[in-house]
N, C-alpha and C. Protein backbone atom coordinates (compact mmCIF):
# COMPACT_ATOMS: atom_id res chain seq x y z
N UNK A 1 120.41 223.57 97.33
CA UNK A 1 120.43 223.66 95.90
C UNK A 1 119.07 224.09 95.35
N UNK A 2 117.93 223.18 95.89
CA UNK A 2 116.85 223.92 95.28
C UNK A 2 116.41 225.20 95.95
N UNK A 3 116.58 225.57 96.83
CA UNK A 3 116.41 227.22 97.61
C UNK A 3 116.93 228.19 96.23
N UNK A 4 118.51 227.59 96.17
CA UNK A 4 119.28 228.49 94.96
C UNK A 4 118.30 228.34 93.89
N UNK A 5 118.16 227.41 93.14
CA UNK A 5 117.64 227.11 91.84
C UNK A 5 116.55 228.10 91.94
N UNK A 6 115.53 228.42 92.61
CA UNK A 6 114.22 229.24 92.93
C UNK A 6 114.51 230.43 92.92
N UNK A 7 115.86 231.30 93.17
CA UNK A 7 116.09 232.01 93.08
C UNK A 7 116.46 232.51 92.00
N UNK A 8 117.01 231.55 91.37
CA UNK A 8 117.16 231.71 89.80
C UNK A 8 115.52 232.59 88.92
N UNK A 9 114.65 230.82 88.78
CA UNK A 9 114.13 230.49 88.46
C UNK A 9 113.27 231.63 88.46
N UNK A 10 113.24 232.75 90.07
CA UNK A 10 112.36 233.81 90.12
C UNK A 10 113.22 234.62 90.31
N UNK A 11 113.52 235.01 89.56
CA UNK A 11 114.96 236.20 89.36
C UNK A 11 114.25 236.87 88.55
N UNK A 12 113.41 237.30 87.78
CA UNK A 12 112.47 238.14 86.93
C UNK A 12 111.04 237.90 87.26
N UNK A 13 110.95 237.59 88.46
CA UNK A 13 109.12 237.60 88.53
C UNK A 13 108.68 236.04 88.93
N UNK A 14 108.11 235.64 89.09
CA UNK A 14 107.49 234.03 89.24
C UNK A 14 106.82 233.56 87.96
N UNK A 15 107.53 232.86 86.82
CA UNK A 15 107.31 232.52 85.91
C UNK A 15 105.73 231.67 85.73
N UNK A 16 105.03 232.01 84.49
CA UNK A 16 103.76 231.15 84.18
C UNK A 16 103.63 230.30 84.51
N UNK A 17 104.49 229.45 83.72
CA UNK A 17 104.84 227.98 83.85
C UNK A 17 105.44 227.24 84.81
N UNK A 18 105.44 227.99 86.25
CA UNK A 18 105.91 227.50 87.30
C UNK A 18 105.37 226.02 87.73
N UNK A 19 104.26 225.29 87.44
CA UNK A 19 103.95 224.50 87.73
C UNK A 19 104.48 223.02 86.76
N UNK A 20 105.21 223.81 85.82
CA UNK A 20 106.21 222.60 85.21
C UNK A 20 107.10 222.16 85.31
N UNK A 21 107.77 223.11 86.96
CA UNK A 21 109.07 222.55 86.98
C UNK A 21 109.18 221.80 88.34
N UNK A 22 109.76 221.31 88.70
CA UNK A 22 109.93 220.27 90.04
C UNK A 22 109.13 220.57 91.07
N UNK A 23 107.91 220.00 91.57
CA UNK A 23 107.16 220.12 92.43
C UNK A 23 108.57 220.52 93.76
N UNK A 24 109.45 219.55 94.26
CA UNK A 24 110.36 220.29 95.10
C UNK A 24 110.54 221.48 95.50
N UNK A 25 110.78 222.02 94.31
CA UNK A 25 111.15 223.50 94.04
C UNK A 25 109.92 224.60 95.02
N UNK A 26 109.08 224.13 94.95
CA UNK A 26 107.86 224.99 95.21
C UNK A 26 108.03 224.45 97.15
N UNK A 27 108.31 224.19 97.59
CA UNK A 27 109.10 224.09 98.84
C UNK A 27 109.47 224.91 99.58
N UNK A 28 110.11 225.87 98.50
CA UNK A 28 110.91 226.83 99.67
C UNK A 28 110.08 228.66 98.65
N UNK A 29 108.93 228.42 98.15
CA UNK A 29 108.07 229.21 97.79
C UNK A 29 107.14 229.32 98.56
N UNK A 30 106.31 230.72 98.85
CA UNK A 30 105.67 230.83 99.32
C UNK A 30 104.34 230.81 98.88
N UNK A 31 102.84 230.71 99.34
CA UNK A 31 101.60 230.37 98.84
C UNK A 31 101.00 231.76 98.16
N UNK A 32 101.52 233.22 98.43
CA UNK A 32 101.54 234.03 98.15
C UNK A 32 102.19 234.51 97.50
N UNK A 33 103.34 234.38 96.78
CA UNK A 33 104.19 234.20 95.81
C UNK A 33 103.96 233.08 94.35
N UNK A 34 103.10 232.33 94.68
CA UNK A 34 102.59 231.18 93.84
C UNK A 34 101.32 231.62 93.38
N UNK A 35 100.41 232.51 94.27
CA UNK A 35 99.27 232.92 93.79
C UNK A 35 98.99 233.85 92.51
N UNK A 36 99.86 234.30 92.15
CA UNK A 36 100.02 235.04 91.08
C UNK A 36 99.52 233.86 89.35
N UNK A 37 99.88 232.51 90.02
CA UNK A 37 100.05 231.57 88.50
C UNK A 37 98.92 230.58 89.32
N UNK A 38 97.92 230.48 90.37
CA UNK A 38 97.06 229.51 90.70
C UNK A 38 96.46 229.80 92.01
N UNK A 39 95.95 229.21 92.45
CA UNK A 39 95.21 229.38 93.66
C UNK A 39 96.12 228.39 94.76
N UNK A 40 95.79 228.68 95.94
CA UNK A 40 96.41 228.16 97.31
C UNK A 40 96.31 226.61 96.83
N UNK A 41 95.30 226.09 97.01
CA UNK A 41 94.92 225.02 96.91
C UNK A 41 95.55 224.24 95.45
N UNK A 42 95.68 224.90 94.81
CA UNK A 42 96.74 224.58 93.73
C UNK A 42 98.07 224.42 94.16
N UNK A 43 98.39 225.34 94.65
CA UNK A 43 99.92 225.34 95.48
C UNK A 43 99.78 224.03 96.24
N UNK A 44 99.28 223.74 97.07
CA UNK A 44 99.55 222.85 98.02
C UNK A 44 98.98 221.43 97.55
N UNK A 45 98.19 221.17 96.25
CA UNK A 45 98.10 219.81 95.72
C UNK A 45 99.11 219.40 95.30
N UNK A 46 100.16 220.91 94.23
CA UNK A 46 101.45 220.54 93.86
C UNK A 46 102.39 220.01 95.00
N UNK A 47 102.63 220.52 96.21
CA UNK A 47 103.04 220.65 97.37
C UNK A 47 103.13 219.05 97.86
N UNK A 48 102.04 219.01 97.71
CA UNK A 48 101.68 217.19 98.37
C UNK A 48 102.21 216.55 97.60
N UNK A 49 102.67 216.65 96.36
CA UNK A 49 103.16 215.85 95.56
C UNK A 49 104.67 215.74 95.90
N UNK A 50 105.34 216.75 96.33
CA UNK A 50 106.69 216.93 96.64
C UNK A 50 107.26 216.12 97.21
N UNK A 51 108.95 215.90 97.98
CA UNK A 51 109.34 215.27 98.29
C UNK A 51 109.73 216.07 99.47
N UNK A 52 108.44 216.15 100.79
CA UNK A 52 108.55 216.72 101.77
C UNK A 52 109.89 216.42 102.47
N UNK A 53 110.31 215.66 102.63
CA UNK A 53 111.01 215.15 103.13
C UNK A 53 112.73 215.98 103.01
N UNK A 54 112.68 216.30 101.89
CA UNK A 54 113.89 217.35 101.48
C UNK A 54 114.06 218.41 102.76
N UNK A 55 113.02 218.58 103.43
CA UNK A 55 113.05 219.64 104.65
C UNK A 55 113.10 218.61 106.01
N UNK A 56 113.96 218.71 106.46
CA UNK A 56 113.53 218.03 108.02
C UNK A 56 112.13 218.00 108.52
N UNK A 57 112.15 217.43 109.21
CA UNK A 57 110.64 217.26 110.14
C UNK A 57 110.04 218.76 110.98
N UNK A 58 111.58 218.49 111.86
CA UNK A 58 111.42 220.14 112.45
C UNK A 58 111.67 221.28 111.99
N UNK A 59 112.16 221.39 110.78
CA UNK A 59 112.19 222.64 110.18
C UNK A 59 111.05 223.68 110.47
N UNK A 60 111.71 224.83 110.47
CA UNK A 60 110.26 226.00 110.68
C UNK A 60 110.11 226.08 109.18
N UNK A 61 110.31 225.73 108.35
CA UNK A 61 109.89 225.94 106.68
C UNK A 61 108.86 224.38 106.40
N UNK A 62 109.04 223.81 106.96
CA UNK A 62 108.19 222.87 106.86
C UNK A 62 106.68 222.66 107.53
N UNK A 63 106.72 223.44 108.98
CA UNK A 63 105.74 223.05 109.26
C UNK A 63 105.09 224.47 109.43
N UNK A 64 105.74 225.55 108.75
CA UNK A 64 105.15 226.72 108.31
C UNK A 64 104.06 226.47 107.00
N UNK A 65 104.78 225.38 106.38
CA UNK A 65 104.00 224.79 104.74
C UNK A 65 102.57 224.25 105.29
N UNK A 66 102.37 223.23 106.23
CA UNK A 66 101.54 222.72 106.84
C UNK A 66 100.59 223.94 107.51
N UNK A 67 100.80 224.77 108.40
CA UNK A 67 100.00 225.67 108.73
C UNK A 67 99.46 226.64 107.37
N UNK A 68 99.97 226.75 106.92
CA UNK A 68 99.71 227.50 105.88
C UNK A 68 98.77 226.89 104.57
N UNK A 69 98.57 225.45 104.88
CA UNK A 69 97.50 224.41 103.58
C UNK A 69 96.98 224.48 104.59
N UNK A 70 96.66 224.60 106.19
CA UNK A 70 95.24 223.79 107.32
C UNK A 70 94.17 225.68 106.65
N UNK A 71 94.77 226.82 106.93
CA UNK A 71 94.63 227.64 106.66
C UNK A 71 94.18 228.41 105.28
N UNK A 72 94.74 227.29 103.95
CA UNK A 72 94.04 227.76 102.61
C UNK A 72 92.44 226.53 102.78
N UNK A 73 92.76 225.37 103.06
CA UNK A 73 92.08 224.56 103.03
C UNK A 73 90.58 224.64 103.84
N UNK A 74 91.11 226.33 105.03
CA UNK A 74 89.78 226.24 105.41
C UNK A 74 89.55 225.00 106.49
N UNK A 75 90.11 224.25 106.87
CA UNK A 75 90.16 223.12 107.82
C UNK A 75 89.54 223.44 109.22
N UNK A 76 88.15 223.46 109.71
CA UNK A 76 87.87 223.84 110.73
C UNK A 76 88.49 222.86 111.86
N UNK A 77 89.26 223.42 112.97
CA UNK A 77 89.56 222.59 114.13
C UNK A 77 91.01 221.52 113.86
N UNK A 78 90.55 220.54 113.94
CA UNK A 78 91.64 219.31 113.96
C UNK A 78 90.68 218.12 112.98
N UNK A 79 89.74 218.55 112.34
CA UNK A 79 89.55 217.13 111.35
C UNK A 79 89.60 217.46 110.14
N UNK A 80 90.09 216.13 109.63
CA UNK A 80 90.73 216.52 107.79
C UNK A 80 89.70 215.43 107.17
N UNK A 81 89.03 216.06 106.46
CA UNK A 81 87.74 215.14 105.18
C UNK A 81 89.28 214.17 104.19
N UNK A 82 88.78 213.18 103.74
CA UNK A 82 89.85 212.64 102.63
C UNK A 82 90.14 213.40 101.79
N UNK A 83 89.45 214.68 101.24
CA UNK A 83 89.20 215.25 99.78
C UNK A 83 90.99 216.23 100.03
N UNK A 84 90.67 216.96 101.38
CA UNK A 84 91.85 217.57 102.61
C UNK A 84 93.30 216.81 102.56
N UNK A 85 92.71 215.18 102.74
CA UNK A 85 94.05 214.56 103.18
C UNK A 85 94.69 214.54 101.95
N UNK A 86 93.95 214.79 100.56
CA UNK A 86 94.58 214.08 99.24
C UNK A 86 95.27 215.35 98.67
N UNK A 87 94.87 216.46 99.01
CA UNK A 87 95.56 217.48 98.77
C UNK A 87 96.59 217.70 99.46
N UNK A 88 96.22 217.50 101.10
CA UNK A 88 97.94 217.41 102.01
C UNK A 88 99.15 216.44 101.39
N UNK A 89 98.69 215.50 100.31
CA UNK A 89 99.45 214.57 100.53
C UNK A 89 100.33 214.35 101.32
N UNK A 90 101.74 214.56 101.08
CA UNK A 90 102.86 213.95 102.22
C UNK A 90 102.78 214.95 103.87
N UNK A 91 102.31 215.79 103.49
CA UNK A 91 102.02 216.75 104.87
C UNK A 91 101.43 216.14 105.52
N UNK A 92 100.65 215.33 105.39
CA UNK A 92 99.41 214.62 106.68
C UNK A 92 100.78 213.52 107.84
N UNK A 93 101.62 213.79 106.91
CA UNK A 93 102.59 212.92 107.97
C UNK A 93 103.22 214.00 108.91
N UNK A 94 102.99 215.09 108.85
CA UNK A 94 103.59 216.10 109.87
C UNK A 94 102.14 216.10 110.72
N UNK A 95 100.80 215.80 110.49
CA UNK A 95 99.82 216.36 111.59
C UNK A 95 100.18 215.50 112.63
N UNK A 96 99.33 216.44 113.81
CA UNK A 96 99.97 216.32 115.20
C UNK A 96 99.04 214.64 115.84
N UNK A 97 99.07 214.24 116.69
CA UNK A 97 97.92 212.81 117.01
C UNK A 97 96.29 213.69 117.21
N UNK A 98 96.86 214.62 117.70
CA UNK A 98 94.63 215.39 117.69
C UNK A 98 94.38 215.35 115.85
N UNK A 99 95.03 215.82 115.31
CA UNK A 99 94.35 215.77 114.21
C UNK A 99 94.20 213.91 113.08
N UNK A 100 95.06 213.30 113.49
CA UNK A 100 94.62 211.89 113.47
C UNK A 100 93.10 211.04 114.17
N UNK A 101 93.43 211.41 115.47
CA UNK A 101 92.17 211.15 116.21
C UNK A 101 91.05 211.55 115.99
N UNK A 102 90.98 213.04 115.53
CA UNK A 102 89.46 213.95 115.01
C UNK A 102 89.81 213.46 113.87
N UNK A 103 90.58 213.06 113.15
CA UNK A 103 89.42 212.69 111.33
C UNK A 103 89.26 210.74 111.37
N UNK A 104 89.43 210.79 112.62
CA UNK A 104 89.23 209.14 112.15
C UNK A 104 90.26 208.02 111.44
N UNK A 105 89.44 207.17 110.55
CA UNK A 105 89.50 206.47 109.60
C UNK A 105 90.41 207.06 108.27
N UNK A 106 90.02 208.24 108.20
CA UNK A 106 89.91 208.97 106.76
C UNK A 106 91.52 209.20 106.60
N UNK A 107 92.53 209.28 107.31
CA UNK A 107 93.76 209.34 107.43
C UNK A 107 94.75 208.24 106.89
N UNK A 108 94.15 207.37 107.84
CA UNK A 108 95.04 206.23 107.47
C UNK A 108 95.99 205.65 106.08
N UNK A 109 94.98 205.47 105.62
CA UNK A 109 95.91 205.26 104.22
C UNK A 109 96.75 206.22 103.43
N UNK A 110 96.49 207.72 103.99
CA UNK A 110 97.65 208.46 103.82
C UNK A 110 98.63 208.39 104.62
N UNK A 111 98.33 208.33 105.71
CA UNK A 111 99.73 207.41 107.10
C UNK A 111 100.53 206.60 106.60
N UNK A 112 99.76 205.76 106.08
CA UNK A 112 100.84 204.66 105.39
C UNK A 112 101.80 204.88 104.58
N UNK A 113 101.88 205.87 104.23
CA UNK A 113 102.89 206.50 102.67
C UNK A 113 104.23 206.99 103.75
N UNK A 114 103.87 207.46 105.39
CA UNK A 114 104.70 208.03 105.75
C UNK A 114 106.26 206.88 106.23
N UNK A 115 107.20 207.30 106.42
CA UNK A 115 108.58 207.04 106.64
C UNK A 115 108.25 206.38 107.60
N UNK A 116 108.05 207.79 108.56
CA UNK A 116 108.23 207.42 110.35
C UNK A 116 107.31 208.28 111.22
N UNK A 117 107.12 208.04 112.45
CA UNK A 117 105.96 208.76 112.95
C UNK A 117 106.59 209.26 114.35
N UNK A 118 106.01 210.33 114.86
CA UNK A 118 106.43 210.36 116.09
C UNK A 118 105.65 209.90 117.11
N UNK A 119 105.87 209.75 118.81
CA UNK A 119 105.30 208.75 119.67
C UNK A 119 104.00 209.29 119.35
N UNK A 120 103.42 210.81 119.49
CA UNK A 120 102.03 211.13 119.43
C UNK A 120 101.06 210.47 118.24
N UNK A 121 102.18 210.59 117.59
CA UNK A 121 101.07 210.15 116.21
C UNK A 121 100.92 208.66 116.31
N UNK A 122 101.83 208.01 116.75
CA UNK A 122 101.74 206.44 116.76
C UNK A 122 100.93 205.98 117.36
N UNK A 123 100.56 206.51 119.36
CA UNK A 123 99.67 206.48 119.63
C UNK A 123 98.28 206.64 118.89
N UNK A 124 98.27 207.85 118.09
CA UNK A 124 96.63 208.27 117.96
C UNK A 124 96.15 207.24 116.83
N UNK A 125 97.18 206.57 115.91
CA UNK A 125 96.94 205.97 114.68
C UNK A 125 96.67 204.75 115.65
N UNK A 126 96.91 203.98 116.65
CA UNK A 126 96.60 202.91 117.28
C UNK A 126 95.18 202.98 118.03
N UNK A 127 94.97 204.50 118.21
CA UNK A 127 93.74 204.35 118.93
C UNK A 127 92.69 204.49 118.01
N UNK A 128 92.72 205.23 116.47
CA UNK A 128 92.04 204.54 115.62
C UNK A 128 91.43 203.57 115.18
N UNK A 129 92.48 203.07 115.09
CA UNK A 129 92.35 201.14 114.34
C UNK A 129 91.97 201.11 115.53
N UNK A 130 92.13 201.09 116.62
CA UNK A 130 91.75 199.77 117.86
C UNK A 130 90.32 199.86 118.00
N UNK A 131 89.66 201.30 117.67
CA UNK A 131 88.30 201.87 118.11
C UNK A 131 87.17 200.84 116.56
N UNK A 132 88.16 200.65 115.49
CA UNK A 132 87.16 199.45 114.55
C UNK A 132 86.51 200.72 113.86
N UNK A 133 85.99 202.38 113.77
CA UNK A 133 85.48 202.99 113.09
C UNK A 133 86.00 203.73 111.98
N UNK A 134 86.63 202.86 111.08
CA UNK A 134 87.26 203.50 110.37
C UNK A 134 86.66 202.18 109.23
N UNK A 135 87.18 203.10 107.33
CA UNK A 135 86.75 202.47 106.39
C UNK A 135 87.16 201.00 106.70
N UNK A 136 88.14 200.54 106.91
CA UNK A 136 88.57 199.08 107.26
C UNK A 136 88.03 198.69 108.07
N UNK A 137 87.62 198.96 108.99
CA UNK A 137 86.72 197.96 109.84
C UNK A 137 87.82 197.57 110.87
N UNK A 138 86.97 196.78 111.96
CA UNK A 138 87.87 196.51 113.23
C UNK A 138 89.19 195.32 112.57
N UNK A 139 90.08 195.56 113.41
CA UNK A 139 90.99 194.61 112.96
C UNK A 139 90.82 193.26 112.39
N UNK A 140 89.73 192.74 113.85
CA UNK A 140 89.28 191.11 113.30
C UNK A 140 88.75 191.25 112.22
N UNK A 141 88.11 192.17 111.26
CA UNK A 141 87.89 191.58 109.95
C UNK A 141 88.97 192.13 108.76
N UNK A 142 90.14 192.48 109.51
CA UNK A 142 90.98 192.94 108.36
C UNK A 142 91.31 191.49 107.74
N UNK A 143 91.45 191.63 105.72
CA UNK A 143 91.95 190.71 105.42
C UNK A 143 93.19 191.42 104.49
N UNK A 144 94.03 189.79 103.54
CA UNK A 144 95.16 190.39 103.48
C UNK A 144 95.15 191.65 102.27
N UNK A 145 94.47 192.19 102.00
CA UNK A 145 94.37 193.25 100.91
C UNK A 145 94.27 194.78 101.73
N UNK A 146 93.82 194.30 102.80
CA UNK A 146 93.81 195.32 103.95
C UNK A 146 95.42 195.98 104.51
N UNK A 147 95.93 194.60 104.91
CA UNK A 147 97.02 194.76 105.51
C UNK A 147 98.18 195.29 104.44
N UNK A 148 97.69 195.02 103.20
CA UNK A 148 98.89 195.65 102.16
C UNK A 148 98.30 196.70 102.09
N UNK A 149 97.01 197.52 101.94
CA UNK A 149 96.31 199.28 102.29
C UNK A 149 97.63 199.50 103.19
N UNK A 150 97.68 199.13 104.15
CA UNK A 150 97.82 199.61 105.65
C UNK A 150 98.84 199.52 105.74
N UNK A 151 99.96 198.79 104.76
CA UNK A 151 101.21 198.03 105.05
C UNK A 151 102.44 199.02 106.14
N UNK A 152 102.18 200.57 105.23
CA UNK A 152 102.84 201.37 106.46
C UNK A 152 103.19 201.70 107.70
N UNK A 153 102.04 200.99 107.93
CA UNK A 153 100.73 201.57 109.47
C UNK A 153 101.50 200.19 110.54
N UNK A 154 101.87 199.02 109.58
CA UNK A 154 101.95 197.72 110.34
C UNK A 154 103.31 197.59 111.50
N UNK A 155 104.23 198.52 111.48
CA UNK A 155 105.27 199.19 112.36
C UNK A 155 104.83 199.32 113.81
N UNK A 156 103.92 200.45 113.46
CA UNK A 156 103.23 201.18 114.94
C UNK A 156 102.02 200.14 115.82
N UNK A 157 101.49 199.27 114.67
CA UNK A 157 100.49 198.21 115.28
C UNK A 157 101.29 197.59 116.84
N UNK A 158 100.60 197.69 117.86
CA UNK A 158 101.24 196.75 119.07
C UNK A 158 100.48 195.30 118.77
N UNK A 159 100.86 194.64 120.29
CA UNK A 159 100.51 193.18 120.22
C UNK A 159 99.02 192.79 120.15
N UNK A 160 98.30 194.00 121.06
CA UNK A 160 96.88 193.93 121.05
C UNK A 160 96.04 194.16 119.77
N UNK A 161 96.71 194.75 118.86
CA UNK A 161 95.94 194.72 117.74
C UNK A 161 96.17 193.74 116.50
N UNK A 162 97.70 193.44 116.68
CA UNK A 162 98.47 192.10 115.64
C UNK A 162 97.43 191.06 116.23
N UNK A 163 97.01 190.95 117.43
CA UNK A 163 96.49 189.23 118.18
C UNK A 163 95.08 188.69 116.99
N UNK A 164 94.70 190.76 116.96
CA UNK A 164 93.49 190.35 116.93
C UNK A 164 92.83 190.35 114.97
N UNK A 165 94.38 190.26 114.55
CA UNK A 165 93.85 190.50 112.82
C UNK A 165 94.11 188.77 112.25
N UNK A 166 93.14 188.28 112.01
CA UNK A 166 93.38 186.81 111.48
C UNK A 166 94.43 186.36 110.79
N UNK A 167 94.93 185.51 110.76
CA UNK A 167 95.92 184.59 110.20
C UNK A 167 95.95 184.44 108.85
């Protein structure tokens, strides 16, 4: 439905005011097609706002969206600054476990927003937290304002790291 609607919607050109209508919509648009009314990075703040999720996980339209923000964003390698993750918004739940592992800390609390993770990523988000270098600090000093940050994250936690967050 929204594929159709876009077709509508750009049935005479890619309207001005494209950024007033359902972040969704801009989904099945391209970053070069959007550039006409904003910059990349515009596209893909709207983008993060969306309801990624409307696309499967494995979709090639989805993780075409993702290559295509590591690429406006300029993202050298596999690490994402927070400034990166806040613009990926819901996309940071498609990066792979290398790019969890190279940004650290700085991820996490966008992790948490996500649904579900796959084994790679679950791993790398555990070897995070377990390593203590991240804004939260090692587990033993997580308290409970932490664990509601993190509340997402508390799924993938194993036994070795639940033992070690206080009571």
């Amino acid at each position: 439905q929204l594929s159709c609607l876009l077709k509508m919607v750009t049935l005479h050109g890619i309207p001005k005011d494209l950024d007033s209508y359902p972040k969704d919509l801009l989904l099945f648009l391209s970053p070069s097609d959007y550039a006409a009314t904003g910059s990349c990075s515009q596209f893909f703040i709207n983008i993060g706002k969306a309801n990624v999720d409307v696309l499967p996980r494995e979709a090639p339209r989805r993780q075409q969206l993702l290559l295509e923000a590591l690429a406006c964003l300029k993202v050298p390698g596999t690490q994402i600054n927070e400034e990166n993750a806040e613009i990926l918004g819901r996309l940071v739940c498609d990066l792979g476990g290398e790019y969890i592992r190279s940004s650290g800390g700085s991820l996490l609390k966008d992790l948490s927003q996500c649904g579900s993770f796959l084994p790679d990523q679950e791993e790398a988000i555990r070897d995070v937290i377990s390593s203590g270098n991240t804004t939260f600090g090692p587990p033993a000093a997580w308290s409970a304002f932490t664990l509601s940050e993190l509340s997402g994250l508390i799924p993938v936690l194993d036994h070795s790291i639940l033992q070690q967050i206080p009571k």
